[in-house]
PDB file of N, CA and C in Angstrom:
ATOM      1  N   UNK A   1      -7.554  52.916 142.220  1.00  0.00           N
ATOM      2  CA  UNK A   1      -7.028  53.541 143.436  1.00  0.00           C
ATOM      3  C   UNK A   1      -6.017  54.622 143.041  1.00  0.00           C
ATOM      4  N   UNK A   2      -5.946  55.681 142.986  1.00  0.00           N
ATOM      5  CA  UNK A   2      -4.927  56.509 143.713  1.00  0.00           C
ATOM      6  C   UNK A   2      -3.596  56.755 143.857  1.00  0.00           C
ATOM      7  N   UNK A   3      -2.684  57.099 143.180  1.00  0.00           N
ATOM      8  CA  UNK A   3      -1.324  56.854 143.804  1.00  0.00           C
ATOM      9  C   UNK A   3      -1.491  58.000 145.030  1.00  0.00           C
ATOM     10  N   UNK A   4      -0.502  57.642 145.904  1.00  0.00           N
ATOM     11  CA  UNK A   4      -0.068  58.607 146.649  1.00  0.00           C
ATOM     12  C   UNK A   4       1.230  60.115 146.301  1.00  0.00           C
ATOM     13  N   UNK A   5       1.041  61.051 146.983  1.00  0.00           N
ATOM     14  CA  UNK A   5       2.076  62.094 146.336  1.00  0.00           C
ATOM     15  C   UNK A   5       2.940  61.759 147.276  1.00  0.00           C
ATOM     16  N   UNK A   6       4.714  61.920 146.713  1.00  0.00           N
ATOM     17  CA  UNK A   6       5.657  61.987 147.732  1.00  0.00           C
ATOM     18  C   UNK A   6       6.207  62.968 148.390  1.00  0.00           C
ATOM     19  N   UNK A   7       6.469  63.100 149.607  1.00  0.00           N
ATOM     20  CA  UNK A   7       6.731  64.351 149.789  1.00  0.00           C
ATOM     21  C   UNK A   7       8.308  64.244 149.419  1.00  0.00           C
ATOM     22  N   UNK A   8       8.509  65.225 148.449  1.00  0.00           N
ATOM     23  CA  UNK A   8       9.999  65.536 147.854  1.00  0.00           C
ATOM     24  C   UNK A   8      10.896  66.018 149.229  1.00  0.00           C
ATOM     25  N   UNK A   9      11.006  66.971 149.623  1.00  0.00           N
ATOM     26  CA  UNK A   9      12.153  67.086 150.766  1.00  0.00           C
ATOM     27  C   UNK A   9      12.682  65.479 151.128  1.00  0.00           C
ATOM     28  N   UNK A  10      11.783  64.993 152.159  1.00  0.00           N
ATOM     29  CA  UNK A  10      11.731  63.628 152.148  1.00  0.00           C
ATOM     30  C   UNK A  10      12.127  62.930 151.835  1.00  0.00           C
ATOM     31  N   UNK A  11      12.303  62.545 150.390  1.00  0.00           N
ATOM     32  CA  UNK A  11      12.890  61.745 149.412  1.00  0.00           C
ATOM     33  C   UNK A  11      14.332  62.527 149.124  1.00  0.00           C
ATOM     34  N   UNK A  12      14.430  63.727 148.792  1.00  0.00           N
ATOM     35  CA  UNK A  12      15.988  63.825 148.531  1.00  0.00           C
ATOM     36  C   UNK A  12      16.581  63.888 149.777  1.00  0.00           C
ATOM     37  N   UNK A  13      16.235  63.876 151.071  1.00  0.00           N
ATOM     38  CA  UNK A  13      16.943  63.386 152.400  1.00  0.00           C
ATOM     39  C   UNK A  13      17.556  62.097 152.755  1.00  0.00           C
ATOM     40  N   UNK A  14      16.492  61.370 152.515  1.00  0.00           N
ATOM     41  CA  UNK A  14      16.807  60.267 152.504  1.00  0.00           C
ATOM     42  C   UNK A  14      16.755  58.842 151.945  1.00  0.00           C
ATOM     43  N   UNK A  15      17.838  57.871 152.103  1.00  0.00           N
ATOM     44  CA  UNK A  15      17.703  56.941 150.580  1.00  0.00           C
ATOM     45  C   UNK A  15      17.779  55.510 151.792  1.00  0.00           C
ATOM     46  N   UNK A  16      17.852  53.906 150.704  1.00  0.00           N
ATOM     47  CA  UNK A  16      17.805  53.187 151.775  1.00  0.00           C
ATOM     48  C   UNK A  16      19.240  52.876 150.809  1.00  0.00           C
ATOM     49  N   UNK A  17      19.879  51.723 152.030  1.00  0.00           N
ATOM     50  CA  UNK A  17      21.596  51.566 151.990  1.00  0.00           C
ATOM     51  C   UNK A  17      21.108  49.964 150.844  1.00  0.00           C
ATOM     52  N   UNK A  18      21.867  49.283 150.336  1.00  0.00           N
ATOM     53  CA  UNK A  18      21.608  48.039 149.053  1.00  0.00           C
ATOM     54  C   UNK A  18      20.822  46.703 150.555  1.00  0.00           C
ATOM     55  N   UNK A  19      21.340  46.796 151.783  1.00  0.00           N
ATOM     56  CA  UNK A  19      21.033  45.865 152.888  1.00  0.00           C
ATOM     57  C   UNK A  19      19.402  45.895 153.165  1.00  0.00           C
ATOM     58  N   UNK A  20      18.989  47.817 152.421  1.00  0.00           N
ATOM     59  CA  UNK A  20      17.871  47.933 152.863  1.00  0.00           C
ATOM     60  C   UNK A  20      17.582  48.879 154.049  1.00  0.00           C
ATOM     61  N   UNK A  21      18.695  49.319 154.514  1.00  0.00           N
ATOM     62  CA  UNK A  21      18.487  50.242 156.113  1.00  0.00           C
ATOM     63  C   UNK A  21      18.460  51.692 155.300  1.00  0.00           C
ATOM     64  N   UNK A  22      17.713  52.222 156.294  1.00  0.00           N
ATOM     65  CA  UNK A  22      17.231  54.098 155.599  1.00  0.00           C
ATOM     66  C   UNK A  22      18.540  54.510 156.495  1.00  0.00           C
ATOM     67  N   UNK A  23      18.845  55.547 155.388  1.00  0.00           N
ATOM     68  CA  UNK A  23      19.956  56.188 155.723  1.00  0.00           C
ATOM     69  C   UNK A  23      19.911  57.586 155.739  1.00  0.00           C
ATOM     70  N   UNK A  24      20.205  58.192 156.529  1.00  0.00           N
ATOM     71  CA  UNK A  24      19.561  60.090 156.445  1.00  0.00           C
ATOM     72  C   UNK A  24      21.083  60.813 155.884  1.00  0.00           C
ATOM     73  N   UNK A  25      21.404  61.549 155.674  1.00  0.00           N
ATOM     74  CA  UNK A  25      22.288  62.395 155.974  1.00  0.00           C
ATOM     75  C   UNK A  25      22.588  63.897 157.065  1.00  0.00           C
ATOM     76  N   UNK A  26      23.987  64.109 157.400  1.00  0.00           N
ATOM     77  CA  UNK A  26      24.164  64.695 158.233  1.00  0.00           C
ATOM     78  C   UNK A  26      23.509  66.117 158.295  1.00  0.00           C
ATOM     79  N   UNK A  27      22.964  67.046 159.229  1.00  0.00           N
ATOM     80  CA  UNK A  27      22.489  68.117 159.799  1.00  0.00           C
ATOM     81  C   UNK A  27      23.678  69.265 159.632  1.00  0.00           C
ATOM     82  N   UNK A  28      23.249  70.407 158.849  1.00  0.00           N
ATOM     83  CA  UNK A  28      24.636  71.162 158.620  1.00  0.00           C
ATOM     84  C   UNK A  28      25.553  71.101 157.809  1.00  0.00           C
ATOM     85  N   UNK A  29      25.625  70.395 156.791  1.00  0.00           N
ATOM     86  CA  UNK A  29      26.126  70.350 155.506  1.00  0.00           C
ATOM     87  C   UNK A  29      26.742  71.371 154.640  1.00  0.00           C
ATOM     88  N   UNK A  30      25.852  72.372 154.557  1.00  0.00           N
ATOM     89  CA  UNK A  30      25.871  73.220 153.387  1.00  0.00           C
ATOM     90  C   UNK A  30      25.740  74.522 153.997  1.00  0.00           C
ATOM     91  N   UNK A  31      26.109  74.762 155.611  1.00  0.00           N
ATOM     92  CA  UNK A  31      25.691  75.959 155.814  1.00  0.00           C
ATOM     93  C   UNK A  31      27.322  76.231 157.082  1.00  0.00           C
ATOM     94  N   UNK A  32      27.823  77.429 156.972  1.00  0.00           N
ATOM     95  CA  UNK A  32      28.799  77.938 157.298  1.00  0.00           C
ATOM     96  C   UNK A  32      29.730  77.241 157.706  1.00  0.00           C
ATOM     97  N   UNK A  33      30.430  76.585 156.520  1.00  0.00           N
ATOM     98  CA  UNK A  33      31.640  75.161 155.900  1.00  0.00           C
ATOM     99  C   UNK A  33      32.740  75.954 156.426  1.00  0.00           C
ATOM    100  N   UNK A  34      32.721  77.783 155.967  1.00  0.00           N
ATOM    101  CA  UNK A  34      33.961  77.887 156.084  1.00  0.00           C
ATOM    102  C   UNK A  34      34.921  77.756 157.071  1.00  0.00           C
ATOM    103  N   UNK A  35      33.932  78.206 157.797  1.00  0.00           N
ATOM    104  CA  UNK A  35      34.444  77.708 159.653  1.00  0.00           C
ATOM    105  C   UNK A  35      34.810  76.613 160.170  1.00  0.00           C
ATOM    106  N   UNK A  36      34.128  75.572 159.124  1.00  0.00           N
ATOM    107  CA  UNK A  36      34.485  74.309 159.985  1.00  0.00           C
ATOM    108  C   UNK A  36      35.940  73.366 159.664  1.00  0.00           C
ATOM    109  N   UNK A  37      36.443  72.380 160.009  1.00  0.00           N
ATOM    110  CA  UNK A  37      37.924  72.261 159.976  1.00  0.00           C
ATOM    111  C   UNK A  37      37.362  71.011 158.974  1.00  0.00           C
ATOM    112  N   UNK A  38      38.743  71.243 158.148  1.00  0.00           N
ATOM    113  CA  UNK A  38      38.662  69.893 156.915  1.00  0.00           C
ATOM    114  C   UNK A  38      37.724  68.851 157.124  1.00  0.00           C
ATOM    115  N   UNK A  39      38.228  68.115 158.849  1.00  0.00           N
ATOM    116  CA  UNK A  39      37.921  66.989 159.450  1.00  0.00           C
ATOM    117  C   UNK A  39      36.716  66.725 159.043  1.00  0.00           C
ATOM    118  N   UNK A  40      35.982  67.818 160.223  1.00  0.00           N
ATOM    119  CA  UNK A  40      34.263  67.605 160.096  1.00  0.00           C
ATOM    120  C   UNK A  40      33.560  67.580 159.107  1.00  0.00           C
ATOM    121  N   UNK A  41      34.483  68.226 157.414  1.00  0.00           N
ATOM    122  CA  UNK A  41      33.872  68.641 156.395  1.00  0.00           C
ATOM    123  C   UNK A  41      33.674  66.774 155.877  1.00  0.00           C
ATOM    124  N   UNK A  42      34.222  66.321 155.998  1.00  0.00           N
ATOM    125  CA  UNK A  42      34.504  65.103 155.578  1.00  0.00           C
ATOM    126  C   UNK A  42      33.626  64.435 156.586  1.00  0.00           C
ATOM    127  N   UNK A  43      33.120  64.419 157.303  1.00  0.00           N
ATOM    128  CA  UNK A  43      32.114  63.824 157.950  1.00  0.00           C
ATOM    129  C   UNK A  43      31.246  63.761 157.741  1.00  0.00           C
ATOM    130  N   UNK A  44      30.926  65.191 157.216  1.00  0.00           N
ATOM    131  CA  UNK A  44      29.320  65.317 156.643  1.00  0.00           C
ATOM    132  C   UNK A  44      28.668  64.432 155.840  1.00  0.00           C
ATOM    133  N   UNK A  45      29.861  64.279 154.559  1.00  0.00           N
ATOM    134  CA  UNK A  45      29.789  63.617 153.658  1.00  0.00           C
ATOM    135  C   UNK A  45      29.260  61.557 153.534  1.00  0.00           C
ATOM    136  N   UNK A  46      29.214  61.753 155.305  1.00  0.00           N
ATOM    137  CA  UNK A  46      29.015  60.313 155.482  1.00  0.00           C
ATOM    138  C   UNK A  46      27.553  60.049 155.893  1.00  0.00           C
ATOM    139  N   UNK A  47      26.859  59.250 155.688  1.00  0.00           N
ATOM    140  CA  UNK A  47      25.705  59.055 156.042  1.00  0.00           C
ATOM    141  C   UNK A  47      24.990  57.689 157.162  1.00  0.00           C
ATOM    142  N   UNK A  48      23.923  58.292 157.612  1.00  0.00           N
ATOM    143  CA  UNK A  48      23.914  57.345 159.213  1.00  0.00           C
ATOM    144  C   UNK A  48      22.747  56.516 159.187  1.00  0.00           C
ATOM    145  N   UNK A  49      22.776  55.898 159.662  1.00  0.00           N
ATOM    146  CA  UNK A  49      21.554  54.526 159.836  1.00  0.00           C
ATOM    147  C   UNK A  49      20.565  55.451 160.375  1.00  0.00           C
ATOM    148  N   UNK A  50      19.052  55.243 160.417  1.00  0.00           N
ATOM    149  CA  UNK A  50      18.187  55.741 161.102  1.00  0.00           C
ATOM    150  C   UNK A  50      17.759  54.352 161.822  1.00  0.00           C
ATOM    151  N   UNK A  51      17.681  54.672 163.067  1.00  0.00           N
ATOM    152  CA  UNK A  51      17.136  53.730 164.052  1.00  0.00           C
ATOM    153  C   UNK A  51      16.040  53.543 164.887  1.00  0.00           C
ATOM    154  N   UNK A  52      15.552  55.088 164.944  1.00  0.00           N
ATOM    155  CA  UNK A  52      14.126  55.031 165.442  1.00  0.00           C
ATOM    156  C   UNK A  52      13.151  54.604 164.665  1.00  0.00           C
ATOM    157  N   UNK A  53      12.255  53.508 165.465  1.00  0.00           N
ATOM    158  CA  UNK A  53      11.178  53.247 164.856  1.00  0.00           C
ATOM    159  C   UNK A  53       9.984  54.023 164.395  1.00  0.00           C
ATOM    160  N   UNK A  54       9.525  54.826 164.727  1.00  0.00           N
ATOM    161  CA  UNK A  54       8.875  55.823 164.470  1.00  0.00           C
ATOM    162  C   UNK A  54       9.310  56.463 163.592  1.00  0.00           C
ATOM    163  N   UNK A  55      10.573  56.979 163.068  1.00  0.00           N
ATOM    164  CA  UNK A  55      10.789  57.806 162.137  1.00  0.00           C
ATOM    165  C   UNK A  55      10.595  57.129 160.678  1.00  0.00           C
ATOM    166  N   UNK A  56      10.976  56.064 160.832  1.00  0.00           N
ATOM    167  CA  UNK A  56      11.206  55.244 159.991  1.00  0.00           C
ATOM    168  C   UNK A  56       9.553  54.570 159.309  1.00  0.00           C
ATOM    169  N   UNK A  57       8.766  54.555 160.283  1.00  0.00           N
ATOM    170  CA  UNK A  57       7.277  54.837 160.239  1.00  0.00           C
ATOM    171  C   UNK A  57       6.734  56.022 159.543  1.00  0.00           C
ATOM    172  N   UNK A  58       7.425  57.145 159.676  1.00  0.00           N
ATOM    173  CA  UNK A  58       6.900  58.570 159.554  1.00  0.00           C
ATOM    174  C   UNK A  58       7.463  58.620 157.916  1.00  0.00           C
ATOM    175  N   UNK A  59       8.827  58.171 157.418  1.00  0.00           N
ATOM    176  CA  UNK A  59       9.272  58.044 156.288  1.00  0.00           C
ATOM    177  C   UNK A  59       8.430  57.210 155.374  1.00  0.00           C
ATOM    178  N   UNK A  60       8.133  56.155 155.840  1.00  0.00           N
ATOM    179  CA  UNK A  60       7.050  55.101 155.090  1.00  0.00           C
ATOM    180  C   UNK A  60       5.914  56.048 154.307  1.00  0.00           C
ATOM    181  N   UNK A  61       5.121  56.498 155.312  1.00  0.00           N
ATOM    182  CA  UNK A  61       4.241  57.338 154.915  1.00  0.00           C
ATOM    183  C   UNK A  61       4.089  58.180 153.901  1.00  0.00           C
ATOM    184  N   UNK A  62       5.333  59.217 154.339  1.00  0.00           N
ATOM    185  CA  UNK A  62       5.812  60.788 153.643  1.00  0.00           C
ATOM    186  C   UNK A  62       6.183  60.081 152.182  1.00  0.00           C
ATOM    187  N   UNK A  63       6.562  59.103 151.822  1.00  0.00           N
ATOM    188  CA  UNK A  63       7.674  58.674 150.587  1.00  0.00           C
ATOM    189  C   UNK A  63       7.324  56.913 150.462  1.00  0.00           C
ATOM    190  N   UNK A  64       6.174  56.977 150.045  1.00  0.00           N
ATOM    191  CA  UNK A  64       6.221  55.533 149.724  1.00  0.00           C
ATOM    192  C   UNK A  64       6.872  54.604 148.572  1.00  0.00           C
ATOM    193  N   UNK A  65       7.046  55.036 148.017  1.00  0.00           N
ATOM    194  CA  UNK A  65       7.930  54.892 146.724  1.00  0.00           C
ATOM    195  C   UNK A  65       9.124  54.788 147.279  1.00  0.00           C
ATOM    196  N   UNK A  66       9.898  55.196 147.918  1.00  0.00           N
ATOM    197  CA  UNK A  66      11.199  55.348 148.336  1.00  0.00           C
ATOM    198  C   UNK A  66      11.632  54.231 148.359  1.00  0.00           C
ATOM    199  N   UNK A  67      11.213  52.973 148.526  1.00  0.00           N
ATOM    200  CA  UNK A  67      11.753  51.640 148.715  1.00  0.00           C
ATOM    201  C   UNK A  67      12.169  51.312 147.962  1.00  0.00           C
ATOM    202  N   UNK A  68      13.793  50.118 147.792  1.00  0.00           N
ATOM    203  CA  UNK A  68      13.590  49.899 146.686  1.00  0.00           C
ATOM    204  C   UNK A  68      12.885  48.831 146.249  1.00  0.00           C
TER     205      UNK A  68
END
């Protein structure tokens, strides 16, 4: 059989947390920082549960390997 290819974007987006929950990171990161205030810069840096089922479906797919 086959391996499957991963889709890379995909995989460097997103990782799963040691509990096992996929975790994405924040939208806007790396694009016009200078503007934004310390605060939010430090927000970015944090990363969020994904909760939709479907996406989390759609990740399975794109990145099977991704598990640990």
């Amino acid at each position: 059989m086959p391996k499957i290819k991963t889709h890379k974007a995909t995989a460097k987006r997103l990782r799963y947390s040691g509990k096992g929950k996929l975790m994405r990171t924040k939208v806007g990161k790396s694009h016009f920082r200078r503007r934004k205030p310390k605060r939010v810069k430090v927000l970015f840096s944090r990363m969020l549960e994904v909760e939709s089922v479907g996406y989390k479906r759609k990740v399975k797919r794109l990145a099977p390997y991704l598990d640990k």
